[in-house]
N, C-alpha and C. Protein backbone atom coordinates (compact mmCIF):
# COMPACT_ATOMS: atom_id res chain seq x y z
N UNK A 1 154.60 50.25 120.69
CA UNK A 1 154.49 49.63 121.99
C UNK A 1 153.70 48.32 121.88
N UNK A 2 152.72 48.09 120.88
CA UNK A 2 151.81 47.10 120.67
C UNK A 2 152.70 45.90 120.44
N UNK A 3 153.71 46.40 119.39
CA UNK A 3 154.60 45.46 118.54
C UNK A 3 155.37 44.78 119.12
N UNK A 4 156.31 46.02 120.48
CA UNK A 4 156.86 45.58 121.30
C UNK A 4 156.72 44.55 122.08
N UNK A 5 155.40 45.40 122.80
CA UNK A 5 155.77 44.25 124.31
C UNK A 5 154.15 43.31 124.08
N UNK A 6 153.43 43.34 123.28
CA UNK A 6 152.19 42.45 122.66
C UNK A 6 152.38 41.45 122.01
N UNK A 7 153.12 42.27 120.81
CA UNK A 7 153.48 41.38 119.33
C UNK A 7 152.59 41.31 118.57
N UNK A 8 151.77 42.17 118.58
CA UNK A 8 150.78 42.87 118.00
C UNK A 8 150.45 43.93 117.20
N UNK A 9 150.28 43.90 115.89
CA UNK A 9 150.30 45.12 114.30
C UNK A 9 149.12 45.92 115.02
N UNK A 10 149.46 47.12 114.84
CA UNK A 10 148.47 48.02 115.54
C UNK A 10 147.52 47.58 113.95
N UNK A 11 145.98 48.17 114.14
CA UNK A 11 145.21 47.73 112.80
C UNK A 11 145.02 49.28 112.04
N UNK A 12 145.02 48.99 110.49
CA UNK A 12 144.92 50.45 110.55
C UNK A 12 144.10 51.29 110.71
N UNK A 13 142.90 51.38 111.02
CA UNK A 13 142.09 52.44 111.80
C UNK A 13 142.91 52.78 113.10
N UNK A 14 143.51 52.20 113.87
CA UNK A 14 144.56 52.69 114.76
C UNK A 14 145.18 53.78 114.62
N UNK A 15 146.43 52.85 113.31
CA UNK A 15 146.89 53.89 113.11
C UNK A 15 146.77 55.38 112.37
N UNK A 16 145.45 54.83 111.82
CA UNK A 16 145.12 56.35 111.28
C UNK A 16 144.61 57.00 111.78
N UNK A 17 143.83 56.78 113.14
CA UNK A 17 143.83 57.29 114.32
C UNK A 17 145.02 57.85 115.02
N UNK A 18 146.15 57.31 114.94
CA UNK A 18 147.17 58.07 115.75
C UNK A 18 147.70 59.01 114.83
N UNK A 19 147.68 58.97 113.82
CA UNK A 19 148.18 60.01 112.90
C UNK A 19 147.66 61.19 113.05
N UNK A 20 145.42 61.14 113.22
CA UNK A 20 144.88 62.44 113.17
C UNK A 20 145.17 63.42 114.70
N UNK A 21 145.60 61.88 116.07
CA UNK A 21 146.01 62.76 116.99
C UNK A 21 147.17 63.72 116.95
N UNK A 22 148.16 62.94 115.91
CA UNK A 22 149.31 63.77 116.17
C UNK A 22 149.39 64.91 115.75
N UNK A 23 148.17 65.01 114.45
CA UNK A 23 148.15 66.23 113.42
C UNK A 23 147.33 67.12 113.97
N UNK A 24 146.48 66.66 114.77
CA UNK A 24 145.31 67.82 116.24
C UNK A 24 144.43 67.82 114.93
N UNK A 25 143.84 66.80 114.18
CA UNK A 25 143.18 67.53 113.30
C UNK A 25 141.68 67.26 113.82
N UNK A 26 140.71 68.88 112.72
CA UNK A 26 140.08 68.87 113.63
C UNK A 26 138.93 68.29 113.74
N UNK A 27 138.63 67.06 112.80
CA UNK A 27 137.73 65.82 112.82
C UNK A 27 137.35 65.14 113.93
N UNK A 28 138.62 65.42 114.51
CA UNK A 28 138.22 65.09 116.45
C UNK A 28 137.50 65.72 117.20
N UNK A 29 137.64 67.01 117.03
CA UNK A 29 136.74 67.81 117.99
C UNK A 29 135.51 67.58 118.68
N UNK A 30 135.35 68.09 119.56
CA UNK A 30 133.80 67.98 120.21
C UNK A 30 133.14 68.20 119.80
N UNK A 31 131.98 68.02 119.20
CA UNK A 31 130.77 69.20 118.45
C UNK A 31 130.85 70.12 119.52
N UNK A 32 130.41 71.29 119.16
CA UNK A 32 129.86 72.22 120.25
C UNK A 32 128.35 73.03 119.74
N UNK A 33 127.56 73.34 120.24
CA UNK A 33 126.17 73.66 120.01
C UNK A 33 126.43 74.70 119.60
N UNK A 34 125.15 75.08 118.14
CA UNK A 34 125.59 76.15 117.08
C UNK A 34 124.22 76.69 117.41
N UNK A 35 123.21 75.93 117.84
CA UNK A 35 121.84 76.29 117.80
C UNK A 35 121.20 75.86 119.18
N UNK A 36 119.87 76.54 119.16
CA UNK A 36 119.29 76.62 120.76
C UNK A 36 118.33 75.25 121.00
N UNK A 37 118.85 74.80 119.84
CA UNK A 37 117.73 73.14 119.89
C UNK A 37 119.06 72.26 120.97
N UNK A 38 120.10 72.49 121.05
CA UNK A 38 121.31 71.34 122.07
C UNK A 38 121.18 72.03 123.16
N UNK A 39 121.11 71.69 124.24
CA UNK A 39 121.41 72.30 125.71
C UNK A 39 122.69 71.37 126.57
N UNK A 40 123.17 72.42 127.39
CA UNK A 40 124.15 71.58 128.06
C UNK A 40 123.77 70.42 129.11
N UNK A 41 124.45 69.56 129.40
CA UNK A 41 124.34 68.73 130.33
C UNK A 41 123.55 69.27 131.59
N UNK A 42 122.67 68.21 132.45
CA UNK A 42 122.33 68.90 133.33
C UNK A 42 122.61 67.84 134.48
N UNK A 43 123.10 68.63 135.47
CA UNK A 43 123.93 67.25 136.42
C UNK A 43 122.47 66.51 137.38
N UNK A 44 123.09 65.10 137.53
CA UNK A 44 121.92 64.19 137.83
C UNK A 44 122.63 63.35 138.49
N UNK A 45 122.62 63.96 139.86
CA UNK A 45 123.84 62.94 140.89
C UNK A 45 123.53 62.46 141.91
N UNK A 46 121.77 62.64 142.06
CA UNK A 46 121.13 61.43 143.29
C UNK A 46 121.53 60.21 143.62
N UNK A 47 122.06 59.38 144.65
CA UNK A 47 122.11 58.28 144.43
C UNK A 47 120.73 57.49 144.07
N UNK A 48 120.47 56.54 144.00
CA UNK A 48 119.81 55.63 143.73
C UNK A 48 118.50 55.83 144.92
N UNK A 49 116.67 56.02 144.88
CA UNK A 49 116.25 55.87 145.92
C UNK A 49 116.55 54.83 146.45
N UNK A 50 115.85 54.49 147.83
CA UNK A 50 115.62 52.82 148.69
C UNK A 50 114.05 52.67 148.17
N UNK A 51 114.77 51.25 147.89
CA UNK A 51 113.76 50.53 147.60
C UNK A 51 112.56 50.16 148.64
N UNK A 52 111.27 50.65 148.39
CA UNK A 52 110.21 50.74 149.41
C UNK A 52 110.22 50.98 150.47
N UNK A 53 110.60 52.61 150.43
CA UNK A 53 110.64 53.11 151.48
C UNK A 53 109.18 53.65 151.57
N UNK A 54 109.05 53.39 152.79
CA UNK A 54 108.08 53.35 153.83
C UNK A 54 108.33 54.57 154.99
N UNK A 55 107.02 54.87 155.31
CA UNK A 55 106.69 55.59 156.81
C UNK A 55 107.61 57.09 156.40
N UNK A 56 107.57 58.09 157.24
CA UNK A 56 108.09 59.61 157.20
C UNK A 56 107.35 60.73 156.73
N UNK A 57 106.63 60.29 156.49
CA UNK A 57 105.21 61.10 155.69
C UNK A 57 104.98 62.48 156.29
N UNK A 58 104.80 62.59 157.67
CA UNK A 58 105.51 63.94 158.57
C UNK A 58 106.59 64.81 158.08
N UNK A 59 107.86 64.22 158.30
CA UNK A 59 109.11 64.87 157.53
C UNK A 59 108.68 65.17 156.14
N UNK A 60 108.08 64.45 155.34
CA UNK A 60 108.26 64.27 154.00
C UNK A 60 107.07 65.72 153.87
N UNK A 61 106.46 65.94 154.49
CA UNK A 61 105.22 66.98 153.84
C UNK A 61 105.65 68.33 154.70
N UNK A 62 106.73 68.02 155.76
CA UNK A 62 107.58 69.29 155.80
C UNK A 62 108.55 69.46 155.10
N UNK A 63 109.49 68.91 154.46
CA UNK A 63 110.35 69.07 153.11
C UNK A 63 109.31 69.65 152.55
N UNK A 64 108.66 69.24 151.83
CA UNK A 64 107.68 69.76 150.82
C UNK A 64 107.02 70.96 150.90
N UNK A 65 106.89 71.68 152.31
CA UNK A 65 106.36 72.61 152.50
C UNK A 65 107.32 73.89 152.67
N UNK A 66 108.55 73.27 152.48
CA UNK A 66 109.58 74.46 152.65
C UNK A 66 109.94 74.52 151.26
N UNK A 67 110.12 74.12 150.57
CA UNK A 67 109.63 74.29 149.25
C UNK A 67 108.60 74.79 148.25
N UNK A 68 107.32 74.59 149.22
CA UNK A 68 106.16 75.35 148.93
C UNK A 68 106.29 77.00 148.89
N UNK A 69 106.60 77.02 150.07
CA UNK A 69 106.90 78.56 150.67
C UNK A 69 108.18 79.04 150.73
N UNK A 70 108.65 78.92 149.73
CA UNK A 70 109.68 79.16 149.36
C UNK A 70 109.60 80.09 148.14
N UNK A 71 109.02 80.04 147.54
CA UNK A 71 108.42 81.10 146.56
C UNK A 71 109.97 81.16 145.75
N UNK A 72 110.49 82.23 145.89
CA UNK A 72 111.98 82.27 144.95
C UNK A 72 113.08 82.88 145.71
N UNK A 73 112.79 82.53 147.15
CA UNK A 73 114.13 82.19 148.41
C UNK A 73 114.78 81.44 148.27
N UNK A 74 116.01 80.72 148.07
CA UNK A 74 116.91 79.69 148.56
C UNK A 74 116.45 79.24 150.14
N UNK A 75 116.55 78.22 150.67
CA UNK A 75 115.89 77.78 151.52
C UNK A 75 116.91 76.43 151.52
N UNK A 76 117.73 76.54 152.78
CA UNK A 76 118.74 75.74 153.42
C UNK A 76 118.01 74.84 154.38
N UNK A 77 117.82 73.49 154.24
CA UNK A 77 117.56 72.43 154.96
C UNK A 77 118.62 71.62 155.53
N UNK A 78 118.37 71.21 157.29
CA UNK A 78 119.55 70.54 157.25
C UNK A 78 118.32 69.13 158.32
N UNK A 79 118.76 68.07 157.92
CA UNK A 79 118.16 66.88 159.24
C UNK A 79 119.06 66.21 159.66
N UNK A 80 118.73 66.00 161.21
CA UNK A 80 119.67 65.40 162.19
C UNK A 80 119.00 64.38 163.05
N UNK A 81 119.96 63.71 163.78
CA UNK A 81 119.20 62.75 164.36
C UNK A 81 120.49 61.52 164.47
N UNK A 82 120.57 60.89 165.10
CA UNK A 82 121.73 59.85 165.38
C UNK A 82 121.79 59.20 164.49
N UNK A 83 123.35 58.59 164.74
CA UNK A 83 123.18 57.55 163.15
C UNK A 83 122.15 56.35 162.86
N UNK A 84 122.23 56.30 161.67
CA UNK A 84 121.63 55.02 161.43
C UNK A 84 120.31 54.80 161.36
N UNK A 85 119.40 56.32 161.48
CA UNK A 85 118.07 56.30 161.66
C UNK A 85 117.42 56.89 159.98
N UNK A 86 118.23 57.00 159.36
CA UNK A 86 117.34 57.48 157.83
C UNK A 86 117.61 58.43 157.66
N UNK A 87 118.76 59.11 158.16
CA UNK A 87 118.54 60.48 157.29
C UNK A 87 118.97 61.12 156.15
N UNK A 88 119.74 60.56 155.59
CA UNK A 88 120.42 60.10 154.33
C UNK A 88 119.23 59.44 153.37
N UNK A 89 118.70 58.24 153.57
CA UNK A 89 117.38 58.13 153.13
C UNK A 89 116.37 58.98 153.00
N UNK A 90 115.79 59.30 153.88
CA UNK A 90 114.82 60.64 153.59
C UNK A 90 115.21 61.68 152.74
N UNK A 91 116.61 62.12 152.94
CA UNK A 91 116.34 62.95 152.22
C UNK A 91 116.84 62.50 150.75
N UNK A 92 117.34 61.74 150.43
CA UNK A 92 117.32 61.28 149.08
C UNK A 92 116.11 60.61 148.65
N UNK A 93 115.33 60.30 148.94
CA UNK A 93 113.59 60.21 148.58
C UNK A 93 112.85 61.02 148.38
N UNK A 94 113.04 62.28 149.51
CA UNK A 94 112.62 63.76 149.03
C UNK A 94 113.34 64.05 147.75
N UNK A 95 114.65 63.98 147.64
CA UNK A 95 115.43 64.74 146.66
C UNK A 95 114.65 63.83 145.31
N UNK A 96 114.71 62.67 144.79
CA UNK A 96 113.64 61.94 143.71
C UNK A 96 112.27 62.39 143.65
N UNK A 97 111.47 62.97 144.93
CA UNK A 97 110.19 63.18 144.67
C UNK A 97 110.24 64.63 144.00
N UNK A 98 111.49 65.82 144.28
CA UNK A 98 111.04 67.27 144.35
C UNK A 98 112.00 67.52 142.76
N UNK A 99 112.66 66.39 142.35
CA UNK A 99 113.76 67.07 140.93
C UNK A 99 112.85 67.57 139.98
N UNK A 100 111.56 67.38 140.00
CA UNK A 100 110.92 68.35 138.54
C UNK A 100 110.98 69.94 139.59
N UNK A 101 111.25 70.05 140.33
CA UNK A 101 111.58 71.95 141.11
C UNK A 101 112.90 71.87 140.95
N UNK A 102 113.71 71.16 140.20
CA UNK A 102 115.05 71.81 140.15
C UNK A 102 115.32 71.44 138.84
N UNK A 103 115.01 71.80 137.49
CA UNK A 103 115.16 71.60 136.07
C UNK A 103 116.75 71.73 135.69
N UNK A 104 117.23 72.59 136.57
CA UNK A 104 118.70 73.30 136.26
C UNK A 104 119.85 71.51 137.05
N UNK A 105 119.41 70.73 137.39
CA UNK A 105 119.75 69.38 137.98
C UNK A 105 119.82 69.31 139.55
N UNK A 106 120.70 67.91 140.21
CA UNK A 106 120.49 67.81 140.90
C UNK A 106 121.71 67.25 141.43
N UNK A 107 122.67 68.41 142.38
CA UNK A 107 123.62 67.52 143.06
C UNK A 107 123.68 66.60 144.24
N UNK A 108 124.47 66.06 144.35
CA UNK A 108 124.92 64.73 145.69
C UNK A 108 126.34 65.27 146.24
N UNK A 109 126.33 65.64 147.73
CA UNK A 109 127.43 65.82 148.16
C UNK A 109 127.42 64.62 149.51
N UNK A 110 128.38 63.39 149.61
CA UNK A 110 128.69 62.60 150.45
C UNK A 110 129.15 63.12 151.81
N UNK A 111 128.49 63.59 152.98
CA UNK A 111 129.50 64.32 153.69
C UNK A 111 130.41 63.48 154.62
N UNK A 112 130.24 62.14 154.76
CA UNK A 112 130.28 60.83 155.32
C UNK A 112 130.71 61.31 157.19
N UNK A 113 129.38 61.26 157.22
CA UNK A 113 129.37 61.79 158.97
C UNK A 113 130.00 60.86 159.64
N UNK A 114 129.61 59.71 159.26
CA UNK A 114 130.20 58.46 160.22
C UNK A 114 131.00 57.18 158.89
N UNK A 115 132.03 57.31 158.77
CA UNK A 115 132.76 56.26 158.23
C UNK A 115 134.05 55.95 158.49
N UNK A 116 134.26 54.61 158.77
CA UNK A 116 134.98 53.66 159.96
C UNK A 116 136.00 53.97 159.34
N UNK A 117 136.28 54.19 157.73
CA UNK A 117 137.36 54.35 157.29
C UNK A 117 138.10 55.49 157.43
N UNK A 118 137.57 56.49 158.07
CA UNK A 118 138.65 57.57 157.84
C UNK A 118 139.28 57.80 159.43
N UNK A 119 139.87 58.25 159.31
CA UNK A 119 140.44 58.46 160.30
C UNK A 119 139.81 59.68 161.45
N UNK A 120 139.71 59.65 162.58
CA UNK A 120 138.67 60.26 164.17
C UNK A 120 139.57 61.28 164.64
């Protein structure tokens, strides 16, 4: 295809690359962990904090306290409040301050309460 529509010699690490795909050999493989020194991935899907964020200190030391007392409950948080007032912020500032309490990682689910793009 290179030759074709490029006009271009594939190089040969290429092609000796396409050879080991075709043969499945197994130089390709993934490593996979033989020993307890590799651990798997641990997901890390915060967005980004805001930059100098300020004020909430209230909210922020009740997050923190449901967490406190939480001992080894799951403990469902939800914050509300009209758009456009931080709440998406807050709690992704909480979520950066509290990730050493969640070693196992940290997901991000977008629920996009308000976006112009989708359809009402």
């Amino acid at each position: 295809m290179l030759a074709e529509e490029l006009a271009v010699e594939p190089s040969p690490e290429l092609r000796q690359l396409h050879a080991k795909i075709l043969r499945n050999d197994p130089e390709l493989a993934a490593p996979h962990p033989t020993d307890d020194t590799q651990h798997p991935a641990v997901p890390a899907q915060l967005p980004h904090d805001v930059p100098g964020f300020t004020g909430r200190e209230p909210e922020l030391a009740q997050l923190k306290g449901f967490l406190d007392d939480a001992s080894s409950a799951i403990v469902i948080s939800a914050i509300d409040g009209t758009g456009g007032i931080g709440k998406t912020a807050l709690a992704v500032h909480f979520a950066h301050r509290a990730t050493e309490r969640f070693p196992d990682g940290q997901l991000y689910v977008n629920l996009r309460g308000f976006d112009p793009r989708l359809p009402r």
